[in-house]
Structures are given as structure tokens and as C-alpha cells.
C-alpha atoms as a PDB file:
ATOM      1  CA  UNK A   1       0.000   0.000   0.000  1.00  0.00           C
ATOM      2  CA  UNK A   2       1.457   3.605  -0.830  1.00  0.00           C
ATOM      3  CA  UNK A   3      -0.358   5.240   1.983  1.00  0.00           C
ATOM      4  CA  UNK A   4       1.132   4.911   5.131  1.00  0.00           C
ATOM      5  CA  UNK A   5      -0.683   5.755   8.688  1.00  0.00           C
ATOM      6  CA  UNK A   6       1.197   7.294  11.313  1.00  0.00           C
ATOM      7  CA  UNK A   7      -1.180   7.738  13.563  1.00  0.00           C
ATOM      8  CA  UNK A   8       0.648   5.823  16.230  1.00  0.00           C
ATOM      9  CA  UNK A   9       3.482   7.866  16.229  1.00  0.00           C
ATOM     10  CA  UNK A  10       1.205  11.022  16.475  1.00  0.00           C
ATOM     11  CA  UNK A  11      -0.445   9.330  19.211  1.00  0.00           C
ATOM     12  CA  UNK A  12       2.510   8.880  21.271  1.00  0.00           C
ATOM     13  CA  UNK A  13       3.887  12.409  20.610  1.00  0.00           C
ATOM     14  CA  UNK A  14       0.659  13.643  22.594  1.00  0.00           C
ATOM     15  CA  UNK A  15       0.820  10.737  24.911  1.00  0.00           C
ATOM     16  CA  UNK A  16      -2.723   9.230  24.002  1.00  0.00           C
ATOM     17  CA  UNK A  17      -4.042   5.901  24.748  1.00  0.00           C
ATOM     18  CA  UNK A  18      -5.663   3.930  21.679  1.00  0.00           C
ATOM     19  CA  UNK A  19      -8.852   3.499  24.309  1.00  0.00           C
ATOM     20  CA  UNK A  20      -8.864   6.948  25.128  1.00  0.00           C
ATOM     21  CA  UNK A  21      -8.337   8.578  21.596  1.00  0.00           C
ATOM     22  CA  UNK A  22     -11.319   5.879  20.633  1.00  0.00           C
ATOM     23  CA  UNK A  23     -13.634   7.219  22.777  1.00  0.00           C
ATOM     24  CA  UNK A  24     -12.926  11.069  21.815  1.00  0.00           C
ATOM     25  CA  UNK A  25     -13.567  10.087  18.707  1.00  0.00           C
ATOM     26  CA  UNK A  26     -16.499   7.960  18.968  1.00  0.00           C
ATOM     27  CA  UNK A  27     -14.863   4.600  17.222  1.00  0.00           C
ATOM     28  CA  UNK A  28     -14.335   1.248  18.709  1.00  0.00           C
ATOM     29  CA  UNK A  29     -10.787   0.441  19.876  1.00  0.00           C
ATOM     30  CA  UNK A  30     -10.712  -2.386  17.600  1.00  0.00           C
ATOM     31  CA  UNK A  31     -11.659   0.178  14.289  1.00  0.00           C
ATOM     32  CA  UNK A  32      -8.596   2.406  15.346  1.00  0.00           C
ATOM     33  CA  UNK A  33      -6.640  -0.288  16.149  1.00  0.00           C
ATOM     34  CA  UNK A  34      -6.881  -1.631  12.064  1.00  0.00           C
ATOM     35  CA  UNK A  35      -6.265   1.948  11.161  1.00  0.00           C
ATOM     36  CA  UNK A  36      -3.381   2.171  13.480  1.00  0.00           C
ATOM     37  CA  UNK A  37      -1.705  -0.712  12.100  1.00  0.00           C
ATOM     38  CA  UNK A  38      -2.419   0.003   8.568  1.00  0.00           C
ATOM     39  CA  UNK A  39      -5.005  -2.525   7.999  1.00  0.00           C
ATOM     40  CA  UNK A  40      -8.111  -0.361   6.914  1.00  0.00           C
ATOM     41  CA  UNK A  41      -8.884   0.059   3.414  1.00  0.00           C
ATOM     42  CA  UNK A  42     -10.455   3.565   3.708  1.00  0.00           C
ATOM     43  CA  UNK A  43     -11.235   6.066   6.656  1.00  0.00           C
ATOM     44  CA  UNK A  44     -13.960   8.555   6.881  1.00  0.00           C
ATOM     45  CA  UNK A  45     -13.288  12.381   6.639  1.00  0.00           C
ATOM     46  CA  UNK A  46     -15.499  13.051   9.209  1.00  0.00           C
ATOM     47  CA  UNK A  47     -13.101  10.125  11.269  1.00  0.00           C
ATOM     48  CA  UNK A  48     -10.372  12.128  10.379  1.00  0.00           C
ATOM     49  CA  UNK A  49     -11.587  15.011  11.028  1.00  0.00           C
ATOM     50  CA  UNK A  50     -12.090  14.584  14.350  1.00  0.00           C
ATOM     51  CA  UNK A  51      -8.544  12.607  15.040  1.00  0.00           C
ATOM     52  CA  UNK A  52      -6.882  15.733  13.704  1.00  0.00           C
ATOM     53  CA  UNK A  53      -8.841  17.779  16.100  1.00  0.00           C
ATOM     54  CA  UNK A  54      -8.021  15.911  19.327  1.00  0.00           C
ATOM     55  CA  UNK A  55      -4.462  15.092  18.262  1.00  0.00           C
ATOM     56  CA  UNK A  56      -4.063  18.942  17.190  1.00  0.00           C
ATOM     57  CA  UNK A  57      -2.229  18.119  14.159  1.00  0.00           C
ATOM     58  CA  UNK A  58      -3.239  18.124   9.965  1.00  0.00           C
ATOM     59  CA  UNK A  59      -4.232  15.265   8.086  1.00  0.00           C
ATOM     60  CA  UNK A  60      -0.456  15.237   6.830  1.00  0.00           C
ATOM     61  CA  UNK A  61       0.760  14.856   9.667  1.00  0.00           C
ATOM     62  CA  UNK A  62      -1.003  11.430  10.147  1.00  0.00           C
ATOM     63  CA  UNK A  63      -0.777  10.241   6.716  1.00  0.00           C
ATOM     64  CA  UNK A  64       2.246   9.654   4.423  1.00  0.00           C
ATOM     65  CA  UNK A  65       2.348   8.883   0.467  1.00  0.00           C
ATOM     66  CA  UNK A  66       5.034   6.042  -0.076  1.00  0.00           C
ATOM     67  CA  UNK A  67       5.749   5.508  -3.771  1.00  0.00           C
ATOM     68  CA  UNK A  68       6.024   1.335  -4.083  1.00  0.00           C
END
């Protein structure tokens, strides 16, 4: 996959649990847990939308282009 997910590394730069991040968000640890380990096929806007806004970073920040 050319699109990589950071968003673990973002969490742990703002020292944020996977359960608590799930319930700002309103997603079920196990859904962030695929997107965290770059298992999900897609992700909502709105979804990251609102990690961007609890994390206080940009959608670039959380997402990387990887040219195979």
C-alpha cells in the first residue's frame, strides 16, 4: 500500500491511549486499532476530522504517500 498511517506515532507524541483517543472520537478500539496498524482500506473524513482535532495536528501529519 502507498499510503502509510502514522497515527501511532502522532499518538505517542501527545501521549494518548488507543482506548482513550477511541472514545474522543467515537470509534471502537478495535476500528482504530486496524487503522493504526495500517489494515483499513479507507477512513472517513469526518473520522479524520475529528482525530486531527483531538491530536491537534493536519491530516499530513497522520498520513504519508510512499511511492512502491
Amino acid at each position: 500500500m502507498a499510503i502509510i498511517v502514522n497515527l501511532d506515532v502522532m499518538m505517542a507524541k501527545r501521549k494518548i491511549s488507543s482506548q482513550e483517543l477511541a472514545e474522543k472520537i467515537g470509534i471502537t478500539k478495535a476500528n482504530l486499532s486496524i487503522l493504526k496498524t495500517n489494515k483499513g482500506k479507507a477512513i472517513r473524513f469526518s473520522t479524520l476530522d475529528k482525530i486531527c482535532e483531538v491530536l491537534e495536528c493536519k491530516p499530513g501529519d497522520i498520513l504519508e504517500y510512499k511511492n512502491n
